[in-house]
Protein backbone atom coordinates (compact mmCIF):
# COMPACT_ATOMS: atom_id res chain seq x y z
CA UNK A 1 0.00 0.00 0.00
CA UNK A 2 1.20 3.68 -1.39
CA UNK A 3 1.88 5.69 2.39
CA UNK A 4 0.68 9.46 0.99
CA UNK A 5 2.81 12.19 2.20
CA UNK A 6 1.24 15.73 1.46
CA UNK A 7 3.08 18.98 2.28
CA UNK A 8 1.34 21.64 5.03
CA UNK A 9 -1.00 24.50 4.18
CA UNK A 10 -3.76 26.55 6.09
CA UNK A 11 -6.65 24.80 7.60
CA UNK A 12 -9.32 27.53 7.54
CA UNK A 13 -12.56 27.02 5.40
CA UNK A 14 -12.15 26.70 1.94
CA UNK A 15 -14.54 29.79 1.19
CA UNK A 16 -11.56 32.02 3.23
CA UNK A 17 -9.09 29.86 1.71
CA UNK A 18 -10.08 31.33 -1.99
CA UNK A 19 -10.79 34.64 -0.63
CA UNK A 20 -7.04 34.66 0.31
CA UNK A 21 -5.58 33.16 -2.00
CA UNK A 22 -7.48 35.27 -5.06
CA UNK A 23 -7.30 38.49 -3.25
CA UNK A 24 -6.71 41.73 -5.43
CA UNK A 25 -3.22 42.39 -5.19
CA UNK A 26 -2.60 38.48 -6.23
CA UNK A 27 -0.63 38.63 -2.91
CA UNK A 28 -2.67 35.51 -1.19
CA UNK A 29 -0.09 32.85 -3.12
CA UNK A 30 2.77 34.56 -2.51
CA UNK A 31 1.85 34.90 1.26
CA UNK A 32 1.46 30.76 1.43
CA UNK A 33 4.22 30.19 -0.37
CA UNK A 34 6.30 32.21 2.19
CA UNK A 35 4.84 30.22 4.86
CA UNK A 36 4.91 27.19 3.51
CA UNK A 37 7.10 26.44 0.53
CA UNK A 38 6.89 26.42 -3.07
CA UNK A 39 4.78 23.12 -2.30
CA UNK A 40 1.37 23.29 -0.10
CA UNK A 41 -1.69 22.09 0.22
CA UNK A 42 -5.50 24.32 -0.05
CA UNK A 43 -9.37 23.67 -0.15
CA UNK A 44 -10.53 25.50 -3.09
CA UNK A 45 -14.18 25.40 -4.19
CA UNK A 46 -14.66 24.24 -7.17
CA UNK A 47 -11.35 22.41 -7.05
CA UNK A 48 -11.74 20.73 -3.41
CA UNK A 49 -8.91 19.54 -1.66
CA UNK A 50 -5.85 20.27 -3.82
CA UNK A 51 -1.98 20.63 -4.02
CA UNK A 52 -0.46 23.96 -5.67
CA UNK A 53 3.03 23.33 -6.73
CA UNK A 54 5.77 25.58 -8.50
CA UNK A 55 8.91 24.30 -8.39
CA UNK A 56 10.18 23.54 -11.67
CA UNK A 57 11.70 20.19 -10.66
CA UNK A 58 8.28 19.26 -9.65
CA UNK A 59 6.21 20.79 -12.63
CA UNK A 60 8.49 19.08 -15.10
CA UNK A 61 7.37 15.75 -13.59
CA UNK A 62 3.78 16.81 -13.84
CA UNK A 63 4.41 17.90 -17.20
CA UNK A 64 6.30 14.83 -18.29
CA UNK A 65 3.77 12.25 -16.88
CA UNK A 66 1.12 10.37 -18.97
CA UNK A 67 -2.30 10.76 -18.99
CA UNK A 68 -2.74 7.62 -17.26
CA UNK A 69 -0.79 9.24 -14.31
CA UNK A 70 -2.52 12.41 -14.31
CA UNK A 71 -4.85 14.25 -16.94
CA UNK A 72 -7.27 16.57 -17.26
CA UNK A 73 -9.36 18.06 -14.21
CA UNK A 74 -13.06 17.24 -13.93
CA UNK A 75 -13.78 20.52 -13.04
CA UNK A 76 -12.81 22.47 -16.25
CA UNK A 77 -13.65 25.00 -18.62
CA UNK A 78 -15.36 22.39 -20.61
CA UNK A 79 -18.36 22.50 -18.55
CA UNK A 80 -18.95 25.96 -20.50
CA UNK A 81 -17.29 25.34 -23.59
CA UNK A 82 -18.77 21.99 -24.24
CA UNK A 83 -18.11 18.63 -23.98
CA UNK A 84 -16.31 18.25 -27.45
CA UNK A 85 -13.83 20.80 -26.00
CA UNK A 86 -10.40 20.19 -26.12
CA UNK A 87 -10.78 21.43 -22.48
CA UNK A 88 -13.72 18.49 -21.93
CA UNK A 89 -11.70 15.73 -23.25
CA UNK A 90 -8.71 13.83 -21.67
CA UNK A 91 -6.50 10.47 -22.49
CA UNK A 92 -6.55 9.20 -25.58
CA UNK A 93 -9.43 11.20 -27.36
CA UNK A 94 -7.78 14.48 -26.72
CA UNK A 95 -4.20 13.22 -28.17
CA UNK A 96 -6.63 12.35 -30.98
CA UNK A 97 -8.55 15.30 -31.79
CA UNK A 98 -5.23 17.78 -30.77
CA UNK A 99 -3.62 15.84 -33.65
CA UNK A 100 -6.21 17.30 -36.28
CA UNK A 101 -6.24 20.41 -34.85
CA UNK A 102 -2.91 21.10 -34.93
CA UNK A 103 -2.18 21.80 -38.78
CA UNK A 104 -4.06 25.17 -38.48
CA UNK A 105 -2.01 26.71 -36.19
CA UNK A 106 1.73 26.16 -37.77
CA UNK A 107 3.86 27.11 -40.64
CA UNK A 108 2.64 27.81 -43.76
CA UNK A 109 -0.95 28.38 -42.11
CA UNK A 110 0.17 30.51 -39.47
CA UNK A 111 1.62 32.97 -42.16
CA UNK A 112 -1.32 33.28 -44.11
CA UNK A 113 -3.75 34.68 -41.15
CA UNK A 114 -0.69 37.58 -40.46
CA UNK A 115 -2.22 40.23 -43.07
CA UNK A 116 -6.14 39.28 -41.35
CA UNK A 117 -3.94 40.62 -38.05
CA UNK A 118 -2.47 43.26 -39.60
CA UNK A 119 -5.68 44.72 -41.29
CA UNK A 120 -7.46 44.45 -37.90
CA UNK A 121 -5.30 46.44 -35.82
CA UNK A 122 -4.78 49.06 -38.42
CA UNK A 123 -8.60 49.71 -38.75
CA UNK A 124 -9.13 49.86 -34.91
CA UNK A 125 -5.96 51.76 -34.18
CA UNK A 126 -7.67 54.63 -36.54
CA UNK A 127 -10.11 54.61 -34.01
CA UNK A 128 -7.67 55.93 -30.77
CA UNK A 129 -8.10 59.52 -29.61
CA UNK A 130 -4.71 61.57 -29.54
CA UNK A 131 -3.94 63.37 -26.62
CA UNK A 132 -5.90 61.86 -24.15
CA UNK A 133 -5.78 58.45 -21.73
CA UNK A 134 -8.13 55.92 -22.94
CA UNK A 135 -7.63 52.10 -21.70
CA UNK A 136 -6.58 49.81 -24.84
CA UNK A 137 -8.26 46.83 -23.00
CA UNK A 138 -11.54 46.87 -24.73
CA UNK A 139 -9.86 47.98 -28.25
CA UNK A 140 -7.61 45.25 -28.28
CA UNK A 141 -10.70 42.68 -27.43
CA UNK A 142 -12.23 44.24 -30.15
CA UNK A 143 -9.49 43.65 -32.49
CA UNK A 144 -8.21 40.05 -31.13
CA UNK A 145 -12.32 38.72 -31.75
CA UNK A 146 -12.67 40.20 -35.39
CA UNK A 147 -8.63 38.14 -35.82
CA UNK A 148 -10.04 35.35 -34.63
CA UNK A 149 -13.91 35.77 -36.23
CA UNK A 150 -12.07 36.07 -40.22
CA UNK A 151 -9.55 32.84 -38.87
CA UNK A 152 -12.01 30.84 -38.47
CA UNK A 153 -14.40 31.34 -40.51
CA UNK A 154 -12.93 33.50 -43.49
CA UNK A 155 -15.69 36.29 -44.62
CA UNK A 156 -17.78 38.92 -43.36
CA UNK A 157 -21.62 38.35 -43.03
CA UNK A 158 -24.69 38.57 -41.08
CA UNK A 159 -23.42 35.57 -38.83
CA UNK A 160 -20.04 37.75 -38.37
CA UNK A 161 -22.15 40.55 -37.05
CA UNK A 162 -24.30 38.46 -34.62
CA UNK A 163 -21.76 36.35 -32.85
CA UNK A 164 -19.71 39.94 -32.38
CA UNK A 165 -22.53 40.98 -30.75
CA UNK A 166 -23.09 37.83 -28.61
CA UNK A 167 -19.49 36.20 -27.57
CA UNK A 168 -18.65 39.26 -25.62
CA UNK A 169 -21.83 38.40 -23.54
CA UNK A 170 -21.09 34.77 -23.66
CA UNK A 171 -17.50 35.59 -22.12
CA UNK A 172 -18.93 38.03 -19.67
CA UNK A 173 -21.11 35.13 -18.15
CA UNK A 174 -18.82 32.25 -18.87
CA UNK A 175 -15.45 33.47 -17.36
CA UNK A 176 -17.16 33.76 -14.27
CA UNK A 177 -19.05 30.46 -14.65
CA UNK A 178 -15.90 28.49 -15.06
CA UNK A 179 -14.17 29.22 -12.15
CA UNK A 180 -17.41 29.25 -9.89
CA UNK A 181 -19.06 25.75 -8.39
CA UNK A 182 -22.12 24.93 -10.16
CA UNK A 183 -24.95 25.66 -8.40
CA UNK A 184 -27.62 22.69 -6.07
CA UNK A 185 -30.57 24.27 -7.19
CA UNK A 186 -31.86 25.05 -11.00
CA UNK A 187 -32.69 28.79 -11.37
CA UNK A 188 -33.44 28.33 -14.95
CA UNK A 189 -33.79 31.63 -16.83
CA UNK A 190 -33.47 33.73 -13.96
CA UNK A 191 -29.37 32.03 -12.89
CA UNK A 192 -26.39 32.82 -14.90
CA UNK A 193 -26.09 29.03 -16.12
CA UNK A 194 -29.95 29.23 -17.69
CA UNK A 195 -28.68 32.92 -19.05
CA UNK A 196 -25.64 31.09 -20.41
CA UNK A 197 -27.85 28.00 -21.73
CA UNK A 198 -29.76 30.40 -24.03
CA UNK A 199 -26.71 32.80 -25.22
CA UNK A 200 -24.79 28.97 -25.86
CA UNK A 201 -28.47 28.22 -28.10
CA UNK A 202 -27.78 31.57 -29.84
CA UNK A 203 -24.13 30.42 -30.45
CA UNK A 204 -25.19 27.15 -31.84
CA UNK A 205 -27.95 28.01 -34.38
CA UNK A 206 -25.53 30.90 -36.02
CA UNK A 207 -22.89 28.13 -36.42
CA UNK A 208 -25.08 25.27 -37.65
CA UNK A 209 -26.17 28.05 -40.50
CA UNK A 210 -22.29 28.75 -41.11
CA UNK A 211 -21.47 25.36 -41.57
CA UNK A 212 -24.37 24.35 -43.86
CA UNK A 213 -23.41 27.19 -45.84
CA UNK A 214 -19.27 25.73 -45.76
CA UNK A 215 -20.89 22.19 -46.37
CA UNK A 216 -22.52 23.66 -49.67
CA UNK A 217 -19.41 25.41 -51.34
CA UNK A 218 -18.18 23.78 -54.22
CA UNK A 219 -14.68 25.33 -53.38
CA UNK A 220 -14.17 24.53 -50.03
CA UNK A 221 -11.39 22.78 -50.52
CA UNK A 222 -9.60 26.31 -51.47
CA UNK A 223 -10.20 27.70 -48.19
CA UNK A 224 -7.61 28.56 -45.36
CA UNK A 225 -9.87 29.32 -42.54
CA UNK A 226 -10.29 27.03 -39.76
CA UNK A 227 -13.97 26.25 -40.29
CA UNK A 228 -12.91 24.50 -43.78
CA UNK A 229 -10.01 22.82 -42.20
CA UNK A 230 -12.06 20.83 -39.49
CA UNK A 231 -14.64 20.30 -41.98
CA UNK A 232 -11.91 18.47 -44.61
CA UNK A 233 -9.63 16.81 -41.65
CA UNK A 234 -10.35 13.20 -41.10
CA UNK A 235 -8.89 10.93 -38.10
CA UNK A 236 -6.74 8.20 -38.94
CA UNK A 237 -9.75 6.03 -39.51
CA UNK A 238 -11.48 7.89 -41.94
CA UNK A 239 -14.19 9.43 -39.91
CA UNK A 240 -15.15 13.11 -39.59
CA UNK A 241 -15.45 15.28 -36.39
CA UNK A 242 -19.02 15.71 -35.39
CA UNK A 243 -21.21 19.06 -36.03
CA UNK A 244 -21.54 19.25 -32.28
CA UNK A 245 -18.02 18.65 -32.17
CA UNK A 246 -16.99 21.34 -34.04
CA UNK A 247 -19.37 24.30 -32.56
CA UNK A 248 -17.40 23.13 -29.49
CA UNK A 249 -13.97 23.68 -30.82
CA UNK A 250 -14.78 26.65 -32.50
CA UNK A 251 -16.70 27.84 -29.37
CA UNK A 252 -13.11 27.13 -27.92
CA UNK A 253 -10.95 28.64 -30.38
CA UNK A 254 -13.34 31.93 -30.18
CA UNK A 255 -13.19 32.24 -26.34
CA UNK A 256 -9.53 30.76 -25.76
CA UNK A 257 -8.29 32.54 -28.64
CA UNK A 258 -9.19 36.38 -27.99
CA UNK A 259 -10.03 37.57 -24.28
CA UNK A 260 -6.70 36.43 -23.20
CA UNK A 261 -4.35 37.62 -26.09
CA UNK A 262 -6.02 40.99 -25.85
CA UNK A 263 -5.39 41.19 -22.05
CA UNK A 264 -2.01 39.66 -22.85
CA UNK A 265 -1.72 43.30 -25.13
CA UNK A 266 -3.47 45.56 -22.93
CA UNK A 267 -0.75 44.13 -20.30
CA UNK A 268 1.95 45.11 -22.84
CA UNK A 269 0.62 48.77 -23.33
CA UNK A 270 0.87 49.23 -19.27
CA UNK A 271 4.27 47.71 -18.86
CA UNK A 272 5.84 49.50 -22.11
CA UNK A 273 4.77 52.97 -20.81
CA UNK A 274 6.67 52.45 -17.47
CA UNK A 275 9.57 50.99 -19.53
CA UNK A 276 10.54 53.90 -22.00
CA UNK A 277 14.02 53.38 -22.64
CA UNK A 278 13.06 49.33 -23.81
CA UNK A 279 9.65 51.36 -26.00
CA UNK A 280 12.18 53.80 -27.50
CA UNK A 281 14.62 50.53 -28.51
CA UNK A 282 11.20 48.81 -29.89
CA UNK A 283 10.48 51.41 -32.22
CA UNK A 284 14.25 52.02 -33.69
CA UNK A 285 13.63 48.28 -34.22
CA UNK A 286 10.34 48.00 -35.56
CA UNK A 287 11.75 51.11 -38.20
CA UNK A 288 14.36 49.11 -39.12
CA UNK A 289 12.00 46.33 -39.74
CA UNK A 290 13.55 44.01 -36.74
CA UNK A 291 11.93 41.86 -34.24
CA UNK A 292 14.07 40.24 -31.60
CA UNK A 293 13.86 42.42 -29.12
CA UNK A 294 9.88 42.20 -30.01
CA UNK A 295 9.80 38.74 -29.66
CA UNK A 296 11.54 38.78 -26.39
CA UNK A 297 9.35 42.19 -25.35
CA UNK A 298 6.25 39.89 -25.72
CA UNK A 299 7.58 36.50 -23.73
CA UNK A 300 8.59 38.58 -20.63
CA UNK A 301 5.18 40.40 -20.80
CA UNK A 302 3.82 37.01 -20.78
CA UNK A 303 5.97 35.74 -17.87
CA UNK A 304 5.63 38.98 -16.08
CA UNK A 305 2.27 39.06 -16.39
CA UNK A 306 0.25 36.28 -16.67
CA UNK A 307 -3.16 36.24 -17.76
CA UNK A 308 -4.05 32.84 -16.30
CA UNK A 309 -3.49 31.90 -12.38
CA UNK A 310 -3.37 27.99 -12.74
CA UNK A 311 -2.57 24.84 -14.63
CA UNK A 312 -4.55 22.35 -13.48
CA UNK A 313 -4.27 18.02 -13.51
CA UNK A 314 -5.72 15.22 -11.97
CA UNK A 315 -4.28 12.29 -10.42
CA UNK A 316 -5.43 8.94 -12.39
CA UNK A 317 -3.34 6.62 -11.29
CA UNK A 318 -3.19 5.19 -7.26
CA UNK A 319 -0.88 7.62 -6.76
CA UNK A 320 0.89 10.26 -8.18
CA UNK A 321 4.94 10.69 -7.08
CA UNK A 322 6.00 14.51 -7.13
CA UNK A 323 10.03 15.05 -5.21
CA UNK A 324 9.34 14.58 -2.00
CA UNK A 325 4.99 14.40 -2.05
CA UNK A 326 2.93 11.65 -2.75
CA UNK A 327 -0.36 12.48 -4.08
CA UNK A 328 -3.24 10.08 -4.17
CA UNK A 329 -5.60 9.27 -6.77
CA UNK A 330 -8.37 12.03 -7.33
CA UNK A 331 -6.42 14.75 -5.60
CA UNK A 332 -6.21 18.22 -8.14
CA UNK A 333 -2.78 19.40 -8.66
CA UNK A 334 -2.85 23.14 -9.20
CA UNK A 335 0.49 24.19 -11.23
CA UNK A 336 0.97 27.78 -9.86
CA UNK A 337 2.47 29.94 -12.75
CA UNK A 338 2.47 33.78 -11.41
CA UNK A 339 4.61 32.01 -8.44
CA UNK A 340 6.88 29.80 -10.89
CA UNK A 341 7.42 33.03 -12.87
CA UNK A 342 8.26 34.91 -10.06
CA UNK A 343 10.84 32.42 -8.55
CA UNK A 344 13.86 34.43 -8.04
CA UNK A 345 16.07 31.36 -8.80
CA UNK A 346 14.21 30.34 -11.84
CA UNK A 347 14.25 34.28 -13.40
CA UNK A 348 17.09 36.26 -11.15
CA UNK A 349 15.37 39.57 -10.28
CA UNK A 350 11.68 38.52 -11.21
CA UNK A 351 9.91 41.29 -10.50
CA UNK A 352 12.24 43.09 -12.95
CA UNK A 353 10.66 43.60 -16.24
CA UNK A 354 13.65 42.85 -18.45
CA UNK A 355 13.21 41.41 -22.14
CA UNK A 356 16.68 40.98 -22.17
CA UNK A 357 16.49 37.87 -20.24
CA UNK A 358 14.47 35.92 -23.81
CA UNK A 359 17.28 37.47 -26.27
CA UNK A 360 18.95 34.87 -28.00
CA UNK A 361 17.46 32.03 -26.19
CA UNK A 362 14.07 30.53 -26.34
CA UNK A 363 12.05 29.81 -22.87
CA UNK A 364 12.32 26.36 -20.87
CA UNK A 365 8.87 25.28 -21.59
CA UNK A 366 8.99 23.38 -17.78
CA UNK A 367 9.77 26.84 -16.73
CA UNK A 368 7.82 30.16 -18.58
CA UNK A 369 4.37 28.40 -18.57
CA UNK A 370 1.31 30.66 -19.79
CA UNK A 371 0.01 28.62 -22.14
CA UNK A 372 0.54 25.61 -19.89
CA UNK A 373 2.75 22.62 -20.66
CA UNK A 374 2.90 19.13 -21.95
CA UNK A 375 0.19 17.27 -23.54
CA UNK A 376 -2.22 19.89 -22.99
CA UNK A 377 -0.19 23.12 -23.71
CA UNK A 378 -2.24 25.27 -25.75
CA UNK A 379 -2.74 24.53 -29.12
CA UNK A 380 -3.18 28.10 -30.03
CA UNK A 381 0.31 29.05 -28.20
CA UNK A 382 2.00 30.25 -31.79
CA UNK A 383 -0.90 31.74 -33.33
CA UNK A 384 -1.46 34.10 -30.08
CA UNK A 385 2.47 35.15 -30.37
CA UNK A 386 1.96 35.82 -33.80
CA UNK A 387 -1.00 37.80 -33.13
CA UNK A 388 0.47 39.86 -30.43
CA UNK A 389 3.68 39.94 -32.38
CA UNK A 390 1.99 41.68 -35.35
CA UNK A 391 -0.07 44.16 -33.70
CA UNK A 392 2.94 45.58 -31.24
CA UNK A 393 4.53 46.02 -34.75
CA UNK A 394 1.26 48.03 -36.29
CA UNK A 395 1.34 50.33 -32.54
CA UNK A 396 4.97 51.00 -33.09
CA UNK A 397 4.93 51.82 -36.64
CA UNK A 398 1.21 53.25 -36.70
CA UNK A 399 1.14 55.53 -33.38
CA UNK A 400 3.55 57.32 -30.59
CA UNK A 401 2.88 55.35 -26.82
CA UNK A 402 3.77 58.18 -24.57
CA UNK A 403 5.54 57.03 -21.15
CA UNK A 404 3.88 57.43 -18.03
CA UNK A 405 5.49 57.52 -14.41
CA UNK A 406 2.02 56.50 -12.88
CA UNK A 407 1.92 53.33 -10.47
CA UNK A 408 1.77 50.23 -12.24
CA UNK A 409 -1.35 49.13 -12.82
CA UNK A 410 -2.99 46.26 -10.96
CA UNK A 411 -4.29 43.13 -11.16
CA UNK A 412 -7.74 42.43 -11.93
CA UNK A 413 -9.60 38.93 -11.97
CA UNK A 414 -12.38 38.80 -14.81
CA UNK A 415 -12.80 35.28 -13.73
CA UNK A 416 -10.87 33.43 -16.41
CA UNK A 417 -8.32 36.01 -17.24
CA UNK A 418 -6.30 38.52 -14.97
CA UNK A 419 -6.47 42.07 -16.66
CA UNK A 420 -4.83 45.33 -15.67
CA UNK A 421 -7.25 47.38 -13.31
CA UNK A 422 -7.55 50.22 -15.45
CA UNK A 423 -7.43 48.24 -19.12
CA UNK A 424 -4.05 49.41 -19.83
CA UNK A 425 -4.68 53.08 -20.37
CA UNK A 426 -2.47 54.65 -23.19
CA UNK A 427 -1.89 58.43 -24.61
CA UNK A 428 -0.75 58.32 -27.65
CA UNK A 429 -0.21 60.31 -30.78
CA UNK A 430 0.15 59.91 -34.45
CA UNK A 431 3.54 59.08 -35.95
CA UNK A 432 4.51 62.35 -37.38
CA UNK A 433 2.33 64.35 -36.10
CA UNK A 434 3.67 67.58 -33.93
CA UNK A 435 3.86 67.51 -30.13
């Protein structure tokens, strides 16, 4: 018989115990950890009893193990995206269906949905007062969902206009929905999960219509968007992902794919206007049509400043072996990432923001984490970077950021993703334009 051993960690009800731990100022982690170690135990609704780790030693073995060892959480965002989900599915059928979803999201692929980016964040950007603060938050959401509206489904229409209109509302609902325990008694209508049952039946009629429509073109096969690709991939065997299936993924892809790479570049606006000497060396670079010190900019904004709090797995197996710990079967295992990214011997002088600590090197993927790791890292990891990538480079060339010496702005849960306070307010002026 496998003796557990669990590490320490506060024994106060698990309604305080979230309160703590998610308080504004993101402070509640960092308080355990100092009392505890990088390794402790909570009681987090919906989660239950749990173990938060972020060590990298110990990550890398969460990381590293099978599915049969530990996999997906039961308690996930698929209970809002839906059960064909890449965040519903675990084991075997989620190594299957990641495997024909992955071709949209590399190479050749990836490059065609740059000029959709570019065209997006031009037209918005036209939009930005001069002169006066305004928080980029909501413009960049506005920009990241029509990206990710002409990805996957390649044209403008009267479906485009509706779900624009409704998966803002959907994400409003569902953020909060996914992160909250699901309620004993059945409002219906009147709760936020009946409210989100008849946005989702909204969702799911525009969709069927859009993929009738894809089903009917003769010249499908021409097509780069998404949509057409799940509709032509086949599994090994032959066989074709469901309708249901799809409106899940896409459902997925929508949601995933924009709230948190706008947040990711409403984060970037507040941390370059505190930076100016790295802005300044951004746009000499992005003049002289460069990009390293971009590309490094945009993975220490995203290690800086995370946008997600957790990485979460199960234990399948009996037991689950992690250093020192030995977790049993059915216990969560919450993979801390604000406190991995913050580990002064991981990234010397963390709270530093410092680009020059990605130049010439790519991240340890067992170390920078926020898109997750191993088998279920995000699948949309490289067409977010991409995305962010290209609109930093349309802001730099486009418009002037002016620096700011206010506070840093702080941390804001919207549920799902962690936003600056004040939506990453900018003042900015046209390139060329006088002072």
């Amino acid at each position: 018989m496998t003796v557990v051993t669990l590490p320490p960690g506060p024994t106060v009800p698990p309604l305080v115990q979230t309160a703590y731990a998610l308080t504004v100022n993101r402070r509640g982690m960092d308080r355990m950890r100092d009392r505890y170690g990088d390794t402790f135990t909570v009681n987090l609704p919906p989660y239950g009893r749990a173990l938060v780790i972020s060590g990298p030693d110990e990550i890398k073995q969460l990381f590293m193990a099978g599915f049969e060892a530990a996999d997906n959480p039961v308690r996930n965002l698929g209970k809002v995206l839906g059960p064909g989900s890449l965040f519903a599915l675990g084991g075997e059928e989620h190594h299957r269906r990641r495997k024909l979803l992955v071709p949209p999201f590399h190479g050749r692929r990836l490059s065609a949905y740059e000029k959709i980016v570019e065209d997006e964040a031009v037209r918005e950007m036209a939009s930005w007062p001069e002169g006066r603060a305004f928080p980029t938050l909501g413009s960049m959401t506005r920009i990241t969902l029509n990206i990710i509206l002409r990805a996957v489904f390649g044209a403008e229409g009267a479906e485009f206009a509706a779900l624009r209109e409704l998966l803002p509302r959907m994400m409003k609902i569902g953020s909060w929905l996914a992160v909250l325990p699901e309620p004993k008694v059945d409002l219906g209508r009147w709760g936020p999960w009946g409210r989100f049952a008849a946005v989702r039946r909204e969702y799911d009629d525009i969709v069927a219509r859009l993929i009738s429509k894809a089903e009917r073109d003769p010249a499908l096969e021409e097509h780069d968007d998404i949509l057409a690709l799940m509709l032509l991939s086949r599994y090994d065997d032959g066989t074709r992902m469901s309708h249901s299936d799809i409106a899940d993924q896409l459902l997925t892809l929508l949601a995933a794919g924009h709230e948190t790479t706008a947040t990711t570049l409403a984060w970037a606006v507040e941390r370059l206007r505190r930076h100016p000497a790295i802005l300044g060396a951004l746009v000499d670079e992005a003049d002289a049509g460069g990009s390293a010190l971009r590309e490094a900019t945009i993975l220490e904004v995203e290690r800086s400043r995370p946008v997600i709090d957790f990485v979460g797995r199960q234990v399948k197996s009996e037991s689950l072996r992690l250093g020192p710990w030995v977790v049993p079967k059915g216990y969560t295992i919450l993979v801390s990432i604000a406190l991995l990214h913050e580990d002064g011997s991981v990234f010397p002088n963390p709270l530093a923001f410092d680009p020059s600590r990605f130049q010439g090197t790519r991240p340890d993927l067992y170390r920078w984490i926020p898109f997750g790791g191993g088998s279920r890292r995000c699948i949309g990891a490289a067409f977010a970077n991409m995305e962010i990538d290209v609109v930093l480079r349309t802001m730099l060339r486009d418009v002037v950021l002016l620096p700011t010496d206010e506070p840093d702005e702080r941390w804001h849960s919207r549920g799902i993703a962690n936003a600056p306070a004040r939506g990453g307010r900018a003042i900015i002026r046209r390139r060329g334009a006088r002072v």
